[in-house]
N, C-alpha and C. Protein backbone atom coordinates (compact mmCIF):
# COMPACT_ATOMS: atom_id res chain seq x y z
N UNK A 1 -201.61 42.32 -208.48
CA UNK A 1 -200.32 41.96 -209.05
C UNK A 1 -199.75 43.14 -209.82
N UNK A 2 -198.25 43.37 -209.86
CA UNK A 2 -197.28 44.30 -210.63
C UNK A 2 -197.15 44.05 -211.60
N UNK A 3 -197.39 44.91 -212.38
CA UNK A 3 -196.66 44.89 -213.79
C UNK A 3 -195.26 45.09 -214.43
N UNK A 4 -194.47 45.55 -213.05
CA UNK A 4 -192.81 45.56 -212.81
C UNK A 4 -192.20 44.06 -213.00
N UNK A 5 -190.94 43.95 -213.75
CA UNK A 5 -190.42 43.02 -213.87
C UNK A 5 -188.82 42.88 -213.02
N UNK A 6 -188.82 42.76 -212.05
CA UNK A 6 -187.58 42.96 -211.32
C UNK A 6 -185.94 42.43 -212.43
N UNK A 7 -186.33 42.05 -213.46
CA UNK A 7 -185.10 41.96 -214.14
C UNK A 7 -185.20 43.49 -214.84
N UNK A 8 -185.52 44.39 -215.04
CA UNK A 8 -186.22 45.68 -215.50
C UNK A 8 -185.10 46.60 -214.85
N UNK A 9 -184.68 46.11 -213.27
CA UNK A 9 -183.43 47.10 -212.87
C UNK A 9 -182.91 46.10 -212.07
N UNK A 10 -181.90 45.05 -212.56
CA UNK A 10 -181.56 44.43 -211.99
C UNK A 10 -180.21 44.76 -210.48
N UNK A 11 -179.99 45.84 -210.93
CA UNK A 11 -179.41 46.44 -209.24
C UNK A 11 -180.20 47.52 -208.60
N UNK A 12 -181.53 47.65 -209.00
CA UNK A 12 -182.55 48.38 -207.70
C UNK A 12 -181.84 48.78 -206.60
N UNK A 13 -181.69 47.08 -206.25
CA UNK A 13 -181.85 46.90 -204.62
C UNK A 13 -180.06 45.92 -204.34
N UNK A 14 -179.58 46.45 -204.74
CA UNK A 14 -178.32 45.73 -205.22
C UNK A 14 -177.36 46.35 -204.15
N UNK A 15 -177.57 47.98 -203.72
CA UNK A 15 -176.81 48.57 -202.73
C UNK A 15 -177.64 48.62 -201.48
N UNK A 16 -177.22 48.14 -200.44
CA UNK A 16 -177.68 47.92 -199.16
C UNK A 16 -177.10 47.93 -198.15
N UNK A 17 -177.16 49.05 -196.84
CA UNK A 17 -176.61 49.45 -196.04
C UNK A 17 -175.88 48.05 -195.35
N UNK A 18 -174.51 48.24 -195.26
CA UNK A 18 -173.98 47.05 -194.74
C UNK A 18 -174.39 46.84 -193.06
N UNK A 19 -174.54 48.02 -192.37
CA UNK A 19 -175.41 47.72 -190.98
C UNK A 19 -176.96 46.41 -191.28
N UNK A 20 -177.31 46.72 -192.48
CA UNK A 20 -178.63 46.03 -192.46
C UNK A 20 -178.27 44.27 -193.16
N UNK A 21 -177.10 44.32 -193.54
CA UNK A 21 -176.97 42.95 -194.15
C UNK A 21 -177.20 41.78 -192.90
N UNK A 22 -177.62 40.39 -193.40
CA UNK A 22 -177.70 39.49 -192.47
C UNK A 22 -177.37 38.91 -192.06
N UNK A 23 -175.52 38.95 -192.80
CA UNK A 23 -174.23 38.17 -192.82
C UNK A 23 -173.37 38.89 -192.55
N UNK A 24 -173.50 40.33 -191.88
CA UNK A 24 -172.95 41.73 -191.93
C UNK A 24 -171.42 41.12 -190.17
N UNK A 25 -172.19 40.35 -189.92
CA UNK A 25 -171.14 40.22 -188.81
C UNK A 25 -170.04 38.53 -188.92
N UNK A 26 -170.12 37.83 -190.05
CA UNK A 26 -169.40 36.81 -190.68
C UNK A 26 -167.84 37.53 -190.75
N UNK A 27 -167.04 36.69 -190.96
CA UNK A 27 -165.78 37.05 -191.23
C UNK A 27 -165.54 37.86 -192.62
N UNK A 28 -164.98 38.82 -192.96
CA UNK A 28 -164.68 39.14 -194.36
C UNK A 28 -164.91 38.03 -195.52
N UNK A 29 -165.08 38.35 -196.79
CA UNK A 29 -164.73 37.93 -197.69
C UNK A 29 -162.93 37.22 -197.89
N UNK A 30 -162.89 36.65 -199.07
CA UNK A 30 -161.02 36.61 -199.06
C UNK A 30 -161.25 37.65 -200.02
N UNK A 31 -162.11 37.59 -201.11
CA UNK A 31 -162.26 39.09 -201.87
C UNK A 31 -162.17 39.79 -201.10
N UNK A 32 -162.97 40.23 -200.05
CA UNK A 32 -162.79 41.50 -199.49
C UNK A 32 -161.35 41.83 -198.59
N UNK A 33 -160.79 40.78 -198.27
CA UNK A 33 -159.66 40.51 -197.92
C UNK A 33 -158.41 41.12 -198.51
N UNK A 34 -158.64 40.52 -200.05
CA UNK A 34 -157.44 40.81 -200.68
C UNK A 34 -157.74 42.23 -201.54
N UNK A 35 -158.62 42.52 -201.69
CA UNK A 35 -159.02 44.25 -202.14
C UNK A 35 -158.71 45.25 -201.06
N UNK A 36 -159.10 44.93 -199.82
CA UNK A 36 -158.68 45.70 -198.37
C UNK A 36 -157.37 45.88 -198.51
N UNK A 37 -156.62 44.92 -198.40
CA UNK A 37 -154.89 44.67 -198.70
C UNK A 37 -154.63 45.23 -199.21
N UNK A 38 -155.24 45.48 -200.58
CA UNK A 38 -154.40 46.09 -201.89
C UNK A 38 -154.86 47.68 -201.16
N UNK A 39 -155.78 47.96 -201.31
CA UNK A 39 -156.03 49.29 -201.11
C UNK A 39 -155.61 50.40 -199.41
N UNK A 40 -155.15 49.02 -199.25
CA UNK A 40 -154.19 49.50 -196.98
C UNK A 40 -153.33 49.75 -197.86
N UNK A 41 -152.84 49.18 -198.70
CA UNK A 41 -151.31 49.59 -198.97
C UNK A 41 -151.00 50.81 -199.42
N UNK A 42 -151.89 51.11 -200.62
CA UNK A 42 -152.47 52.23 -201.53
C UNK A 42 -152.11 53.43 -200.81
N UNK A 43 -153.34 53.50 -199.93
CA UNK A 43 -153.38 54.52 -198.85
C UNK A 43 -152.22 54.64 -197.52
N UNK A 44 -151.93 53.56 -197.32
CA UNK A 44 -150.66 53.58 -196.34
C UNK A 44 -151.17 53.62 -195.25
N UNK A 45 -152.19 52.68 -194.59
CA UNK A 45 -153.23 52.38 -194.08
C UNK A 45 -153.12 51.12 -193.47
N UNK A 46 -153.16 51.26 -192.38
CA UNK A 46 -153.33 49.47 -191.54
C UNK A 46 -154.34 48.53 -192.21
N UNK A 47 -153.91 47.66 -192.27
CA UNK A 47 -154.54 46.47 -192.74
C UNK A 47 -155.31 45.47 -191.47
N UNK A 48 -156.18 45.59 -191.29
CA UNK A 48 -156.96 44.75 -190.16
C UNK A 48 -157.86 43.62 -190.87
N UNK A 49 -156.90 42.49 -190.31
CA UNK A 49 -157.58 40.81 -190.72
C UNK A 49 -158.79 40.49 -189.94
N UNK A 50 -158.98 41.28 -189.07
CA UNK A 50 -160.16 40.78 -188.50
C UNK A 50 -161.69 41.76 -188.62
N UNK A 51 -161.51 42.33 -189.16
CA UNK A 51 -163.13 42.68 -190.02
C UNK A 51 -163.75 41.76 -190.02
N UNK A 52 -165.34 42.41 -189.77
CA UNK A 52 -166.14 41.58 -190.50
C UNK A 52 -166.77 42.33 -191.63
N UNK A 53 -167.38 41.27 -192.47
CA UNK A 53 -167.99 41.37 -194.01
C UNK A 53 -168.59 43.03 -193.99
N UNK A 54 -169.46 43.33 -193.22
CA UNK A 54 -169.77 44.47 -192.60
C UNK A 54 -168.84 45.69 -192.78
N UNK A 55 -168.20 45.38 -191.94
CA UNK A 55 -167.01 46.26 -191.27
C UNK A 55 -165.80 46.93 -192.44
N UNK A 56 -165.89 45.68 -193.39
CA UNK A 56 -164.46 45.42 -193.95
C UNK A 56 -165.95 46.28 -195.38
N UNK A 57 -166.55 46.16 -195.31
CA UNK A 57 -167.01 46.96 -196.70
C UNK A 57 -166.98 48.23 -196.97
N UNK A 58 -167.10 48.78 -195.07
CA UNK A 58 -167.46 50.45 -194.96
C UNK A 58 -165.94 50.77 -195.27
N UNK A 59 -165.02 49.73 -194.63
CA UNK A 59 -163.81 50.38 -194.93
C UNK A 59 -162.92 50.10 -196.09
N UNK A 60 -164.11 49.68 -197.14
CA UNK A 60 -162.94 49.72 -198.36
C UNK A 60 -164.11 50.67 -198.99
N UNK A 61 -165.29 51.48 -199.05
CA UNK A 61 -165.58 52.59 -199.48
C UNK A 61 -164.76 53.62 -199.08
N UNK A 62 -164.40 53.59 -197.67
CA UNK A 62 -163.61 54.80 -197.00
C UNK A 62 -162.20 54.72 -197.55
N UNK A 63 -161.62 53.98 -197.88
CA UNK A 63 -160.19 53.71 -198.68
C UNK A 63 -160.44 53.90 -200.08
N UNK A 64 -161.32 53.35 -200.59
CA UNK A 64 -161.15 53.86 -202.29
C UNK A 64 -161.82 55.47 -202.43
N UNK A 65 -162.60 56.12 -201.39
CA UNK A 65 -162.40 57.40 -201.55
C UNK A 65 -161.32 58.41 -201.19
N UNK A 66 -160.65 57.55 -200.48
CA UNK A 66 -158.83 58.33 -200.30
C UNK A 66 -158.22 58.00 -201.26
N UNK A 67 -158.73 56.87 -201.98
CA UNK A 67 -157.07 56.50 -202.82
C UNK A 67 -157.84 56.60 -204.44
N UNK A 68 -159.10 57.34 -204.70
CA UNK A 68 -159.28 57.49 -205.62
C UNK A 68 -159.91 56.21 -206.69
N UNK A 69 -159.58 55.41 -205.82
CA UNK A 69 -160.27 54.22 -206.46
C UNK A 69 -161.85 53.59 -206.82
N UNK A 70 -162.43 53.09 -207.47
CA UNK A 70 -163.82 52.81 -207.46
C UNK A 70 -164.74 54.17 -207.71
N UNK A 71 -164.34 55.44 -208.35
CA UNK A 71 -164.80 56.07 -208.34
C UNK A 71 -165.49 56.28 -209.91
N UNK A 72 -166.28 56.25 -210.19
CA UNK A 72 -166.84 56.77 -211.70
C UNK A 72 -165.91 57.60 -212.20
């Protein structure tokens, strides 16, 4: 047995390749929906409703690093 307490780093494991998620091919979020939206616009960027959860995550990293957003 560990002597690690997984509340100790509670986002460890918190970032996880969206290829590997298990819900990665479900429809978007409406969160992810309406953050995509905001940030197509931002960038001046097509807005595609049909992402999936997956899909629609890589491309709101790839949009908030154009539009400056989500960045530390």
């Amino acid at each position: 047995m560990t002597d690690q307490n997984p509340k100790d780093h509670p986002t460890g494991n918190a970032e996880k390749n969206p290829d590997d998620w298990t819900t990665g091919d479900e429809a978007m979020t409406g969160a992810q929906a309406s953050y995509l939206k905001t940030l197509s616009e931002e960038a001046n960027e097509e807005f595609d409703d049909s992402l999936t959860k997956a899909d629609a995550s890589k491309r709101i990293d790839a949009l908030q690093a154009k539009t400056g957003r989500g960045t530390d």
